[in-house]
N, C-alpha and C. Protein backbone atom coordinates (compact mmCIF):
# COMPACT_ATOMS: atom_id res chain seq x y z
N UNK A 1 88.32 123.32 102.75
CA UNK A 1 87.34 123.15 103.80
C UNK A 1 86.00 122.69 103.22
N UNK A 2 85.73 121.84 103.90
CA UNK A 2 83.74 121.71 103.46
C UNK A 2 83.09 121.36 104.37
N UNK A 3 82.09 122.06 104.45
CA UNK A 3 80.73 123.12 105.25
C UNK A 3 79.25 122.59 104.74
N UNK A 4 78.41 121.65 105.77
CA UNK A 4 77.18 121.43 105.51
C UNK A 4 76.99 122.21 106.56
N UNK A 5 76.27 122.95 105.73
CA UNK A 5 75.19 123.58 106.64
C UNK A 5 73.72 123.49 107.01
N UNK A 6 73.29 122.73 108.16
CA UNK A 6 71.43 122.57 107.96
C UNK A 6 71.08 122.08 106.91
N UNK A 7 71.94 120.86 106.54
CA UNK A 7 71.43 119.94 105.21
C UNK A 7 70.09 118.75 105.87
N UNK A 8 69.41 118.87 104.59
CA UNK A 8 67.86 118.00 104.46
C UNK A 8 68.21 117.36 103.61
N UNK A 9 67.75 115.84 103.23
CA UNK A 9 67.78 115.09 102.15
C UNK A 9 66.50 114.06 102.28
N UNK A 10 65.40 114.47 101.37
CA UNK A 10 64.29 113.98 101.41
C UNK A 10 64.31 112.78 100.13
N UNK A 11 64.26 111.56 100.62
CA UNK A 11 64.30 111.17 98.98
C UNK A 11 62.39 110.59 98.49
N UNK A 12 61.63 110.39 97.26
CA UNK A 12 60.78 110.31 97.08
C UNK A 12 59.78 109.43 97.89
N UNK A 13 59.21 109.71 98.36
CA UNK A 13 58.06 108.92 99.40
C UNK A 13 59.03 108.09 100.84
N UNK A 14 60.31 108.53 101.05
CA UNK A 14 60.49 108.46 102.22
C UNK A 14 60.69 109.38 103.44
N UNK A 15 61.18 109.06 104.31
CA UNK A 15 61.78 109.93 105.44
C UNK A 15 62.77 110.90 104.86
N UNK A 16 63.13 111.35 106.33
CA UNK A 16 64.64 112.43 105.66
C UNK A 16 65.58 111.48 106.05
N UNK A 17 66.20 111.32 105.14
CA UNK A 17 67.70 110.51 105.55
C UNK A 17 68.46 111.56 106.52
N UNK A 18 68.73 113.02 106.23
CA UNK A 18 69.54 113.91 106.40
C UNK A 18 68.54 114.68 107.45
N UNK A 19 68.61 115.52 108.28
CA UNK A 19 67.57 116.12 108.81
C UNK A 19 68.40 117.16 109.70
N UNK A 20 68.46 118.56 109.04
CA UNK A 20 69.17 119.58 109.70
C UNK A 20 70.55 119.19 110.22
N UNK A 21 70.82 118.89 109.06
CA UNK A 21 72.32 118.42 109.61
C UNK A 21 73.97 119.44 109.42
N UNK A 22 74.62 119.57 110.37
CA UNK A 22 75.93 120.35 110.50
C UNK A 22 76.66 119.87 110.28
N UNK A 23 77.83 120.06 109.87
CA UNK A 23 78.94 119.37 109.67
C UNK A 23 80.51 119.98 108.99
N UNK A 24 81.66 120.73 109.93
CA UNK A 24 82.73 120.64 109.16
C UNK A 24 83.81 120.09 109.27
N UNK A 25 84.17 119.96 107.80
CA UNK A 25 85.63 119.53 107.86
C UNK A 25 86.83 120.37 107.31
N UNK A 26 87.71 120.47 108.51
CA UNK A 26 89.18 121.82 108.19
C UNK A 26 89.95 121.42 107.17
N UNK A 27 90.41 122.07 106.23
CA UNK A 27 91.08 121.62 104.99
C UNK A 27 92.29 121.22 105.42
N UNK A 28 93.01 119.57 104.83
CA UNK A 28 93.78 119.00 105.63
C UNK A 28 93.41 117.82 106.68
N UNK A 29 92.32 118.10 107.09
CA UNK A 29 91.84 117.33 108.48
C UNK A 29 91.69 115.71 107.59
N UNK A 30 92.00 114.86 108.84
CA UNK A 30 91.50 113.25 107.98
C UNK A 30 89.69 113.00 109.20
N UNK A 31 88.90 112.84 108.68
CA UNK A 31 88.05 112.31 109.57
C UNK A 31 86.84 111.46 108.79
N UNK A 32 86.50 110.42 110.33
CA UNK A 32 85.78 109.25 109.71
C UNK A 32 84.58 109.14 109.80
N UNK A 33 83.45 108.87 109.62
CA UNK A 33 81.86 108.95 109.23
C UNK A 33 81.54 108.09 109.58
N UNK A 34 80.93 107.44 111.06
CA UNK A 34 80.75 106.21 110.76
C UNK A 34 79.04 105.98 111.33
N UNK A 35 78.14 105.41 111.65
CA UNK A 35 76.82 105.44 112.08
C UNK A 35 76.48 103.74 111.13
N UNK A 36 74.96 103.46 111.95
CA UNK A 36 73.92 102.31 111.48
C UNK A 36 74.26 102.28 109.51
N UNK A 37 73.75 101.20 109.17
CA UNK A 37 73.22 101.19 108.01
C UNK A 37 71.86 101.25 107.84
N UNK A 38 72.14 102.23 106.52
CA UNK A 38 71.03 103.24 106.12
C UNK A 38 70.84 104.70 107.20
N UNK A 39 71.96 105.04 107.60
CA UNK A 39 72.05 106.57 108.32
C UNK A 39 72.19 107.39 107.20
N UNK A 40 72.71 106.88 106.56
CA UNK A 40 72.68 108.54 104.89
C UNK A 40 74.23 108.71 104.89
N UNK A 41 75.45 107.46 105.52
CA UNK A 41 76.99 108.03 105.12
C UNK A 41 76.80 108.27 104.20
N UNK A 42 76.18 107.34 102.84
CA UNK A 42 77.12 107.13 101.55
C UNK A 42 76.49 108.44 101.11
N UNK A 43 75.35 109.19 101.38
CA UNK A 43 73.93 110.08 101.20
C UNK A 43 75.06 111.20 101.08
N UNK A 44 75.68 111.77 102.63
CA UNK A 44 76.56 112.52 102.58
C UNK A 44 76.98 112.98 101.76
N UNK A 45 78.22 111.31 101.43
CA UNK A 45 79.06 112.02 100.30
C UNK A 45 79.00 112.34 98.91
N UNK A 46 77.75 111.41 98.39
CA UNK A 46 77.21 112.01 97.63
C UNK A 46 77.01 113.56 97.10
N UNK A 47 76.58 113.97 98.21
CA UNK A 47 76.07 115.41 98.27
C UNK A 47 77.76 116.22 98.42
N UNK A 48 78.31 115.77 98.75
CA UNK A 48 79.58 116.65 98.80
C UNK A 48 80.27 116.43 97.57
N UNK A 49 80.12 115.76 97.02
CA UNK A 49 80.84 115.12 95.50
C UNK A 49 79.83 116.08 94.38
N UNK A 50 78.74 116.38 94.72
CA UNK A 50 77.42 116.87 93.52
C UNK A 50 77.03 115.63 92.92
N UNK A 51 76.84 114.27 93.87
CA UNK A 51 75.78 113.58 92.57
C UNK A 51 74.67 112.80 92.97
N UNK A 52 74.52 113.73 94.69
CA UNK A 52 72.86 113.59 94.80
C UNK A 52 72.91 115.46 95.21
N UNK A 53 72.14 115.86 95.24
CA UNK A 53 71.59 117.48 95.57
C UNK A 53 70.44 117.68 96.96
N UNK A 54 71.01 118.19 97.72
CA UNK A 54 70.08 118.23 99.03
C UNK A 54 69.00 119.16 98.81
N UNK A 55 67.47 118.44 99.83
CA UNK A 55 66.50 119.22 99.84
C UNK A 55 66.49 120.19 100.31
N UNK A 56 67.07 120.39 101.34
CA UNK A 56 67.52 121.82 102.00
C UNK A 56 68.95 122.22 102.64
N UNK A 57 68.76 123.31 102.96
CA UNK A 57 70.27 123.35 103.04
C UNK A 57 71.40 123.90 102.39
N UNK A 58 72.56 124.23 102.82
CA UNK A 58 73.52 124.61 102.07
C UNK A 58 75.04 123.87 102.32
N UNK A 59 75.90 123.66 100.88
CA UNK A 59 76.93 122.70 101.42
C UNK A 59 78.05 123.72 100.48
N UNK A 60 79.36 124.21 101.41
CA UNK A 60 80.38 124.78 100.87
C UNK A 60 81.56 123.95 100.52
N UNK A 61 82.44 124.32 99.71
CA UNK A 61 83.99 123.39 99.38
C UNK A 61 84.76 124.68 99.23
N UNK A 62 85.64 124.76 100.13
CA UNK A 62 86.55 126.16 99.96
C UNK A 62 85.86 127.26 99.86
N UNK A 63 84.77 127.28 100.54
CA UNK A 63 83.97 128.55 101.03
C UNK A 63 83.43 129.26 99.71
N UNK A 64 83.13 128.18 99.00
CA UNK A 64 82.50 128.50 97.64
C UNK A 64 80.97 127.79 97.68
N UNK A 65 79.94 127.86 97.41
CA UNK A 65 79.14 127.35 97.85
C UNK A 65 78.42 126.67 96.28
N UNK A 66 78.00 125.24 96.40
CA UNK A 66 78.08 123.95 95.37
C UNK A 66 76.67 123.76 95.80
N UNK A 67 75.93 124.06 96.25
CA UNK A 67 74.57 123.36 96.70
C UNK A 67 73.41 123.63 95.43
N UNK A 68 73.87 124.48 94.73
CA UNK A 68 72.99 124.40 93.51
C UNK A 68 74.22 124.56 91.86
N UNK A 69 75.07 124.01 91.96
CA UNK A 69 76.01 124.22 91.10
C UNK A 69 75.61 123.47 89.86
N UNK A 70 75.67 124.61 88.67
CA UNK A 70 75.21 123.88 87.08
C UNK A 70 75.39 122.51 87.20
N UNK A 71 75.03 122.20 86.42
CA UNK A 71 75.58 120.53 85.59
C UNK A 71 76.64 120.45 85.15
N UNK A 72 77.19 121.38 84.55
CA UNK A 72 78.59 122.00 83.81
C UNK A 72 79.09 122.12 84.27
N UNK A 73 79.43 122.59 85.59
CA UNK A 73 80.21 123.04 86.36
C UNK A 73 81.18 121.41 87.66
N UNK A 74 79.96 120.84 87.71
CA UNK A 74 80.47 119.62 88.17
C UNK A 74 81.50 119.15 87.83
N UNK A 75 81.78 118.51 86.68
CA UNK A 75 83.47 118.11 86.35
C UNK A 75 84.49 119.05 86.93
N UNK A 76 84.21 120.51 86.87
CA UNK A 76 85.40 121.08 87.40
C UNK A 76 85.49 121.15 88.42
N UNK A 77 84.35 121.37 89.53
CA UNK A 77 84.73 120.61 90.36
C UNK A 77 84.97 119.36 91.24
N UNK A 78 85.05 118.32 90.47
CA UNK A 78 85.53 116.85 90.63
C UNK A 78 86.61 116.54 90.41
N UNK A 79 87.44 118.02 89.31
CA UNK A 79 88.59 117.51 89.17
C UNK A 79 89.75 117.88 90.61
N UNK A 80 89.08 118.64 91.58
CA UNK A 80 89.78 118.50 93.01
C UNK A 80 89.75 117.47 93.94
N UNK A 81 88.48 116.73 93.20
CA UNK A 81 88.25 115.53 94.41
C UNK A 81 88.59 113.87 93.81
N UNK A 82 88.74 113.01 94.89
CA UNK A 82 88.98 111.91 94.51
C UNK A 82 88.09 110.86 95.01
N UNK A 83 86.98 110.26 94.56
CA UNK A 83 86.01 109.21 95.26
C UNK A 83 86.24 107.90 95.14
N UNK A 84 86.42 107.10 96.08
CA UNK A 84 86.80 105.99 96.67
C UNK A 84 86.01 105.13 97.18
N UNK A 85 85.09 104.08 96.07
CA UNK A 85 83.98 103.18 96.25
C UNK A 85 84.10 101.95 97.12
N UNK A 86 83.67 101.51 97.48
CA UNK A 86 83.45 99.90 98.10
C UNK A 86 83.75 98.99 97.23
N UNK A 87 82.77 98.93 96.20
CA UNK A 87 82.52 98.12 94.77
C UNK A 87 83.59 98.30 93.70
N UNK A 88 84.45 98.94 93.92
CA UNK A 88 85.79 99.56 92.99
C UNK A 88 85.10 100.51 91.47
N UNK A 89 84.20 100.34 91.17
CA UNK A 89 83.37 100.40 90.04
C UNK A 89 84.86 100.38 88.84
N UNK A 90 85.49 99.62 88.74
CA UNK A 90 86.47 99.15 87.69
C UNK A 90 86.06 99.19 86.54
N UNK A 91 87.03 99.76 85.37
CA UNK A 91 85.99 98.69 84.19
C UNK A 91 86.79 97.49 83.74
N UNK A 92 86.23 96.50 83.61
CA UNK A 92 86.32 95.28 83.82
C UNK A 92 87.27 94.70 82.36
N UNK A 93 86.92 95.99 81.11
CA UNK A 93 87.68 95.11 79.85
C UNK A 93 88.69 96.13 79.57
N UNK A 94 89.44 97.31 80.56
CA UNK A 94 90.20 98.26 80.62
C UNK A 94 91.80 97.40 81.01
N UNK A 95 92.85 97.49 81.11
CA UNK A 95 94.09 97.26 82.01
C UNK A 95 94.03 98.01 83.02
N UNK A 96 94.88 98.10 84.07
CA UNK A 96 94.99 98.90 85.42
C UNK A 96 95.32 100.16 84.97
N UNK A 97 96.40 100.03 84.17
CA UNK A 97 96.80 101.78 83.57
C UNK A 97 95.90 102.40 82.74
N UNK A 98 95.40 101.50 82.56
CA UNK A 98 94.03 102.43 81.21
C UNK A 98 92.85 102.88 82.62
N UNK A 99 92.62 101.98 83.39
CA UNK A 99 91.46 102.64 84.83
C UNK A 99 91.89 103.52 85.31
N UNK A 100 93.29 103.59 86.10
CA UNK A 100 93.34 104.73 86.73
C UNK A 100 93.96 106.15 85.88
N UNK A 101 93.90 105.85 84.50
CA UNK A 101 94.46 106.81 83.36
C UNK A 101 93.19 107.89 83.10
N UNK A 102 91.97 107.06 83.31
CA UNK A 102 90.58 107.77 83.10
C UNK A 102 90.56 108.86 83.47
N UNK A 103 90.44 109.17 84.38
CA UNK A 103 90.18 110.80 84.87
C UNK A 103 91.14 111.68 84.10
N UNK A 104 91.87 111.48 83.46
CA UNK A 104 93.34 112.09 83.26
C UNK A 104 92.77 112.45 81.68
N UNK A 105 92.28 111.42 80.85
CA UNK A 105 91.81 111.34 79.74
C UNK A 105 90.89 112.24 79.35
N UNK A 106 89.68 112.09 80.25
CA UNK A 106 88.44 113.42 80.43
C UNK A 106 89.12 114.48 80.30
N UNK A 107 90.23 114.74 81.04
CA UNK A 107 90.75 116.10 81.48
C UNK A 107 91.46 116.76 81.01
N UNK A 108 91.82 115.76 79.49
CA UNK A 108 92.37 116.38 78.23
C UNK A 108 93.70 116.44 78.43
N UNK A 109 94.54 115.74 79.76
CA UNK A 109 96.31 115.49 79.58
C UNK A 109 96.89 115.29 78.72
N UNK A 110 98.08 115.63 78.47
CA UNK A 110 98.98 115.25 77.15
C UNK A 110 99.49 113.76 77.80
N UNK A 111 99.61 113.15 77.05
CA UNK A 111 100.18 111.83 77.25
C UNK A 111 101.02 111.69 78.00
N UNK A 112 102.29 112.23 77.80
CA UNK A 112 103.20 112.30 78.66
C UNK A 112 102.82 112.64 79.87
N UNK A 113 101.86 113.25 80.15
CA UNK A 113 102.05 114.09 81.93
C UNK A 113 100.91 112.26 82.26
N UNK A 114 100.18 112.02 81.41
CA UNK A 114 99.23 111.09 81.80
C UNK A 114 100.46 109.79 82.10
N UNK A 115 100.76 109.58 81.60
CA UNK A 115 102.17 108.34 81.79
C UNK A 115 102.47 108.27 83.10
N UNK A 116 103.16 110.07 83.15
CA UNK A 116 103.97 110.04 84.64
C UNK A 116 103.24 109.76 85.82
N UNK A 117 101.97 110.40 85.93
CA UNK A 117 100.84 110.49 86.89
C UNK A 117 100.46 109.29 87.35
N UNK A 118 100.09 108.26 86.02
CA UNK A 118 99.45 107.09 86.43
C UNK A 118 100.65 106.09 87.21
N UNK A 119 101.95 106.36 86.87
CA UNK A 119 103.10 105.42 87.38
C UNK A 119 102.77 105.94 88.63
N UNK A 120 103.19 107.04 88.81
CA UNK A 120 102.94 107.73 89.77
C UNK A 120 102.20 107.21 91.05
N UNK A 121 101.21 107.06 90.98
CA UNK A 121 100.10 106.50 91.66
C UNK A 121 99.95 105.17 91.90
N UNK A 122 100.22 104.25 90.80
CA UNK A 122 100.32 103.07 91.08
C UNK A 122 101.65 102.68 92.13
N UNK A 123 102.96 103.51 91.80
CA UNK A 123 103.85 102.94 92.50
C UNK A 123 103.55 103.48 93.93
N UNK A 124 102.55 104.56 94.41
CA UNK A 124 102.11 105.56 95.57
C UNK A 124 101.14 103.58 96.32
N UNK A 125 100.63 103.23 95.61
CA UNK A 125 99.83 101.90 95.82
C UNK A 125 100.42 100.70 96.02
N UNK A 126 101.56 100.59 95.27
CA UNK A 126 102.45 99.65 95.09
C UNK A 126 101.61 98.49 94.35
N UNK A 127 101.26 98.79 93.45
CA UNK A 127 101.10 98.07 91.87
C UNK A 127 101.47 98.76 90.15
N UNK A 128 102.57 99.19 90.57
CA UNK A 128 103.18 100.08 89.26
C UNK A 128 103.71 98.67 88.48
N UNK A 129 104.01 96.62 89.07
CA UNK A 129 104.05 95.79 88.45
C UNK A 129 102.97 95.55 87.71
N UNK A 130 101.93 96.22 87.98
CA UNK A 130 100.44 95.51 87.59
C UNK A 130 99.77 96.05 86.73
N UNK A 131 100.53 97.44 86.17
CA UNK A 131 100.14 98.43 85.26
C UNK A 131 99.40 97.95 84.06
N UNK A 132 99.70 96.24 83.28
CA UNK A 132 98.72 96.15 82.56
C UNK A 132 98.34 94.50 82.31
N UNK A 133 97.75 94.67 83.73
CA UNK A 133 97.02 93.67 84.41
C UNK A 133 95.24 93.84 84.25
N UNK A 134 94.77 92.74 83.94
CA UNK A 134 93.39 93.55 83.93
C UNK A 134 92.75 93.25 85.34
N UNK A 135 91.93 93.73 85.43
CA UNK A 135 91.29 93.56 87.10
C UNK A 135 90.67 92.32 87.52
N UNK A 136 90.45 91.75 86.29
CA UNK A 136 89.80 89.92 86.79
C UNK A 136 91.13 89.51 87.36
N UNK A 137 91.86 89.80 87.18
CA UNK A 137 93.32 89.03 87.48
C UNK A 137 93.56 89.54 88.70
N UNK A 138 93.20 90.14 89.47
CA UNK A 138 93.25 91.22 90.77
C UNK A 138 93.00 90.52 91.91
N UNK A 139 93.52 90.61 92.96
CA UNK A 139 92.33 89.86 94.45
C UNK A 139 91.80 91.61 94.94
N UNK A 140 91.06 91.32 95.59
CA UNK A 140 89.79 92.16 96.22
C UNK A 140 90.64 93.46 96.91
N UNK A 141 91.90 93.57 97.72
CA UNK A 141 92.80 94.40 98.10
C UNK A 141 93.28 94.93 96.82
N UNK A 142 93.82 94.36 95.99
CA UNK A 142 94.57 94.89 94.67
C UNK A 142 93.89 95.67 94.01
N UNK A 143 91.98 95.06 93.35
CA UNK A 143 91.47 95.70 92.69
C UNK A 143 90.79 97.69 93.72
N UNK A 144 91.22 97.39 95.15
CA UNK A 144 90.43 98.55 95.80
C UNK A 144 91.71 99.66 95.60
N UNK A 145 93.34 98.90 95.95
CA UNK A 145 94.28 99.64 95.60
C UNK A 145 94.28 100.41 94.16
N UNK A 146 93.56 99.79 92.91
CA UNK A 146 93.49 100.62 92.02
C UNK A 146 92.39 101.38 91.72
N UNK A 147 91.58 101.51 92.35
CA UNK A 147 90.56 102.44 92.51
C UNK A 147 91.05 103.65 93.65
N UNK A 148 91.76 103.24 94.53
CA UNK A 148 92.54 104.29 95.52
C UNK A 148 93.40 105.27 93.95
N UNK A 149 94.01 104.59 93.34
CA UNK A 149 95.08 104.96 92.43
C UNK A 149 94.32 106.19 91.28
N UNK A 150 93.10 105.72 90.99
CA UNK A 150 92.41 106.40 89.61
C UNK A 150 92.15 107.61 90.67
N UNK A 151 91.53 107.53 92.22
CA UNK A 151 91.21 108.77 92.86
C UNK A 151 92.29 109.37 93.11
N UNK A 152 93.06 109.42 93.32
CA UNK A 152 94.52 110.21 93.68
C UNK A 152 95.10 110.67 92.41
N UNK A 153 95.25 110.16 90.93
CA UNK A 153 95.50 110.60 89.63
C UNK A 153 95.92 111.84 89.69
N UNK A 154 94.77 112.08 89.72
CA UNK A 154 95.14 113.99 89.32
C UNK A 154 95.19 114.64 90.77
N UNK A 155 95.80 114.34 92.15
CA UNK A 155 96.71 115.07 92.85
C UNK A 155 95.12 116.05 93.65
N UNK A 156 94.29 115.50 93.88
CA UNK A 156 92.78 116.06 94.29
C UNK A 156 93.26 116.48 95.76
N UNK A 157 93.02 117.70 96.14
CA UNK A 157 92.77 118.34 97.37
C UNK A 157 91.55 117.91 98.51
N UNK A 158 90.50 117.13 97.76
CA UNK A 158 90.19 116.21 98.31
C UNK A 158 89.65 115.08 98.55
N UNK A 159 90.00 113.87 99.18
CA UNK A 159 89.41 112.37 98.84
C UNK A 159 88.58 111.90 99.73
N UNK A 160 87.48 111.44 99.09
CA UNK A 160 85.89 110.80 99.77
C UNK A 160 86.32 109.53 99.71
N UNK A 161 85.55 108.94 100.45
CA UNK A 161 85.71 107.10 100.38
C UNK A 161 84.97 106.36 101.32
N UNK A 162 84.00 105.75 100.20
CA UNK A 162 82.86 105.29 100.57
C UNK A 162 83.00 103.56 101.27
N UNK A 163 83.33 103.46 102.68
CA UNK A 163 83.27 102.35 103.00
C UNK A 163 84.24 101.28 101.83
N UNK A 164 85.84 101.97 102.15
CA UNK A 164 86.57 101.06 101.36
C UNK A 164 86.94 100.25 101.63
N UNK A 165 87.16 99.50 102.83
CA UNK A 165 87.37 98.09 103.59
C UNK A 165 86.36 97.47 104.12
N UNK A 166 84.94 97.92 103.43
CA UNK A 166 84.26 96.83 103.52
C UNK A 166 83.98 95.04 103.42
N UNK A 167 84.94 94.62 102.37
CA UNK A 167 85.07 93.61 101.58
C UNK A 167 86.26 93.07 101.92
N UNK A 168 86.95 93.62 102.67
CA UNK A 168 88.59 93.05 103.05
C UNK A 168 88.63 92.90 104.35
N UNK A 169 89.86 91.92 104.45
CA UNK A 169 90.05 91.41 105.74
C UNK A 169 91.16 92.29 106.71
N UNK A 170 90.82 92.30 107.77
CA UNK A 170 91.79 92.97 108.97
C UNK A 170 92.96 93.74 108.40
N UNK A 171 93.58 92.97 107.83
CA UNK A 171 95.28 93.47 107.51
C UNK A 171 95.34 94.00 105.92
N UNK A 172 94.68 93.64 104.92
CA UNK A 172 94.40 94.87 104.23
C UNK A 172 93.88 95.86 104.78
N UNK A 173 92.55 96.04 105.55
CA UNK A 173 91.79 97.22 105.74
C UNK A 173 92.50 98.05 106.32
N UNK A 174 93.70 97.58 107.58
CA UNK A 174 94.37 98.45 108.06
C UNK A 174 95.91 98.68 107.36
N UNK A 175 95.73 98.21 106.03
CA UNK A 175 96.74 98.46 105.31
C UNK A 175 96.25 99.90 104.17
N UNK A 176 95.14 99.60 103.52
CA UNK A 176 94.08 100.55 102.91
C UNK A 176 93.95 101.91 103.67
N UNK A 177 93.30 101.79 105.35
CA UNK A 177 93.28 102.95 106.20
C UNK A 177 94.78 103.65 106.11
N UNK A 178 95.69 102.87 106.16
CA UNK A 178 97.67 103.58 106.00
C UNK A 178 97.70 104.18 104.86
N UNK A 179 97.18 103.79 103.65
CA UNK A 179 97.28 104.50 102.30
C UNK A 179 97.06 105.96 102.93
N UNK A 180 95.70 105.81 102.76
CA UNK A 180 94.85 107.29 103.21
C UNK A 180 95.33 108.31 104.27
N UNK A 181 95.82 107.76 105.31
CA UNK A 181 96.41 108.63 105.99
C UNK A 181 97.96 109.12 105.57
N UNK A 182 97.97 108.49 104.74
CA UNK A 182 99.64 109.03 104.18
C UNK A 182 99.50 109.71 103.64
N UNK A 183 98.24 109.85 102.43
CA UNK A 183 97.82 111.14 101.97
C UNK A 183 97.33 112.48 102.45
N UNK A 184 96.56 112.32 103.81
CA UNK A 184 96.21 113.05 104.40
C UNK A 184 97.76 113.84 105.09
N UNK A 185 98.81 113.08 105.64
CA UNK A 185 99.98 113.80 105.87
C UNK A 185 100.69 114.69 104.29
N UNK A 186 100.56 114.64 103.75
CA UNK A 186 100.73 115.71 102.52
C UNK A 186 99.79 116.34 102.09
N UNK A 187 98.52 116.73 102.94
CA UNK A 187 97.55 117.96 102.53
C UNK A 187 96.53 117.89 102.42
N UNK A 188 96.06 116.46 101.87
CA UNK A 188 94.80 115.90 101.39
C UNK A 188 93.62 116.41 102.42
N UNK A 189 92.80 116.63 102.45
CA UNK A 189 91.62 115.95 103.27
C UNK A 189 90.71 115.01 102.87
N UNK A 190 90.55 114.29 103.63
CA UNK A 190 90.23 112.91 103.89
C UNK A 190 88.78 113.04 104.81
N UNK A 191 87.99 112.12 103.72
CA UNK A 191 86.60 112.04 105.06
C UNK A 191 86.59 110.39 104.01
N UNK A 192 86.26 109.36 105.33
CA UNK A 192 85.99 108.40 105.19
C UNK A 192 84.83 107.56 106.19
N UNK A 193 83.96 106.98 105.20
CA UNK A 193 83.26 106.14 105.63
C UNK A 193 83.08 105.41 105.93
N UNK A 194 82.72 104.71 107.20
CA UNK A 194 83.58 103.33 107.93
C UNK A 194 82.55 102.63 109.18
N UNK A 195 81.77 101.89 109.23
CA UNK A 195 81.54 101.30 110.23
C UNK A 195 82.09 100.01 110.95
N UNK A 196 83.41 100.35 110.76
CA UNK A 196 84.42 99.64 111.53
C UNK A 196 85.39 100.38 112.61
N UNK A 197 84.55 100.41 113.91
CA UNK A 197 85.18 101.09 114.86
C UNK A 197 86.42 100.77 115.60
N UNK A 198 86.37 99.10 115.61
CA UNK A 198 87.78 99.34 115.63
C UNK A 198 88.73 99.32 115.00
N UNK A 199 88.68 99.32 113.68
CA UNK A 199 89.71 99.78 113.12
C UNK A 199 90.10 101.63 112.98
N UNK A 200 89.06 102.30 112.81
CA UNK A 200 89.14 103.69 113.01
C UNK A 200 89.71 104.24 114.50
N UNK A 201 89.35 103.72 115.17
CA UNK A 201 89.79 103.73 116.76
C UNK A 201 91.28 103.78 116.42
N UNK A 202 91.91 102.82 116.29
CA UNK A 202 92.93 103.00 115.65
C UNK A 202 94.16 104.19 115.12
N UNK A 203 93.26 104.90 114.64
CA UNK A 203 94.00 105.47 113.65
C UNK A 203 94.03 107.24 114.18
N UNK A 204 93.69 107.24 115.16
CA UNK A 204 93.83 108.31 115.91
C UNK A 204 93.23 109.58 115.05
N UNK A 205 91.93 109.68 114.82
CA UNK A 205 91.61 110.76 114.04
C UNK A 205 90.29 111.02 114.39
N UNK A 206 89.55 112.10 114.34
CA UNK A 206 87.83 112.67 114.29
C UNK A 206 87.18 111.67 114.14
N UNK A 207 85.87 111.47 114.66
CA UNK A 207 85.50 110.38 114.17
C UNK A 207 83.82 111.20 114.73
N UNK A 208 82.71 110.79 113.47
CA UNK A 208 81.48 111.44 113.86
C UNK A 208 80.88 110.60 113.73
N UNK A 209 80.01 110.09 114.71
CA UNK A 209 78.40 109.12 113.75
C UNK A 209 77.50 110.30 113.47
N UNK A 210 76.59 109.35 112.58
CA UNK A 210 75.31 109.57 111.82
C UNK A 210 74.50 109.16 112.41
N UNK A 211 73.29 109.56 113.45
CA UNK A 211 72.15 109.14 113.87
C UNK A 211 71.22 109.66 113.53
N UNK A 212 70.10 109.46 112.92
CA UNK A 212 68.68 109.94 113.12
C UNK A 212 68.99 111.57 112.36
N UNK A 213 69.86 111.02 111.10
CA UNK A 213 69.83 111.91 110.22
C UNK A 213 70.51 113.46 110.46
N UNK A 214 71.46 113.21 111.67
CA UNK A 214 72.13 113.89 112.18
C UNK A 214 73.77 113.69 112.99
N UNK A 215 75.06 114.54 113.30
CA UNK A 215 76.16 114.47 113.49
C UNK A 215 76.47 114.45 114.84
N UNK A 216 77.36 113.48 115.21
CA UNK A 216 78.14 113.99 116.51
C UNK A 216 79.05 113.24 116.88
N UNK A 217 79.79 114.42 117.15
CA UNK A 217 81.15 113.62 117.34
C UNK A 217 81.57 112.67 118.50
N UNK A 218 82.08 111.59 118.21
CA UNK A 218 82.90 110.59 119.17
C UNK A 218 83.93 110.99 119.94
C-alpha cells in the first residue's frame, strides 16, 4: 500500500507544486495519474520512490513510513520498486542484458540467479532475441520495452512509471499500457503517469488528476 498523507512540495523560490495533498493506493491496485503539465505527476513519484523529499507531510509504503528515511536506507527500499522513465535513461555503451542486469548487479546476485532473471524479463517483454543488442540499434518501443525489463528485474512489489508512452505511437502505447497491466494481474501495483486519456480510458482502471497541487478522482 502507499499513503500520502497532506503532502507539500515547495521547491526553491517557487509555488507549491504539491499543496495538502491525499492520496491512496491499495496494494495490488493498477491506477493512473494523469493532470496539466507541470501539476507535480512526475513530483509525486519522485517522492514515493525517495528521490525528491516533501516539505510537508507524510508518505507511507506498506504502512511503514519513508518521509524522512536515511540515505542508506533508500536502496533497500528501491529494491521493492521498479521506475519506469519516459527518456528510458539507458546506458547507451551497455548491451540490453548488461541494462536490465543493473539492478541485479548493485544487489550483489550470483550470476546465475542474474542470468535467469534478466532472460526472464526480457522474454516477459519479448526481446530475450535482443539480449545483446545495444540500444542505438533499438526503435523507441524496443528501447522503452527494456527499461520496462531492468524495472521488473528483481520481481518489485511495486512499479512507478513516469509517462511511458509519451514518445510512442497509438499501438505501441497501448501495447506498453498491456505490459503493465499484466503485471498488475500477478500482484504488482502499478501507478502510472499518463496524460493520455484516451488511452487510459481504455484500460478500465482508477484514474486521478492532479490540479492545483491536489487529487481527485475521475
Amino acid at each position: 500500500m502507499i499513503e500520502l498523507q497532506n503532502i507539500t512540495k515547495r521547491y526553491p523560490g517557487r509555488r507549491e507544486v504539491l499543496a495538502h495533498l491525499n492520496i491512496t493506493l491499495e496494494q495490488g491496485e493498477m491506477l493512473f495519474l494523469t493532470g496539466a503539465s507541470g501539476a507535480g505527476k512526475s513530483t509525486l513519484l519522485k517522492l514515493i520512490a525517495a528521490i525528491e523529499r516533501p516539505t510537508g507531510g507524510q508518505i507511507f509504503i506498506n504502512r511503514k513510513n519513508i518521509t524522512h528515511i536515511p540515505k542508506r536506507k533508500i536502496p533497500i527500499l528501491r529494491r521493492h520498486m521498479g521506475v519506469v522513465f519516459q527518456d528510458h535513461h539507458l546506458l547507451y555503451d551497455r548491451n540490453v542484458f548488461d541494462n536490465v542486469s543493473l539492478p541485479l548487479q548493485i544487489a550483489g546476485y550470483p550470476q546465475v540467479d542474474i542470468n535467469r532473471r534478466v532472460r526472464a524479463a526480457l522474454d516477459k517483454v519479448a526481446l530475450l532475441n535482443k539480449e545483446r543488442a545495444m540500444p542505438v540499434t533499438l526503435s523507441g518501443g524496443e528501447q522503452q520495452r527494456v527499461g520496462i525489463a531492468r524495472a521488473v528485474v528483481n520481481k518489485p512489489a511495486i512499479l512507478l512509471a513516469d509517462e511511458p508512452t509519451g514518445n510512442l505511437d497509438p499501438q505501441l502505447s497501448t501495447e506498453i499500457m498491456q505490459l503493465f497491466a499484466e503485471f498488475n494481474q500477478v500482484g504488482v501495483t502499478v501507478l502510472v503517469v499518463s496524460h493520455d486519456l484516451g488511452l487510459i480510458s481504455c484500460m478500465d482502471k482508477r484514474v486521478v488528476q492532479l490540479c492545483n497541487g491536489k487529487c481527485t478522482d475521475l
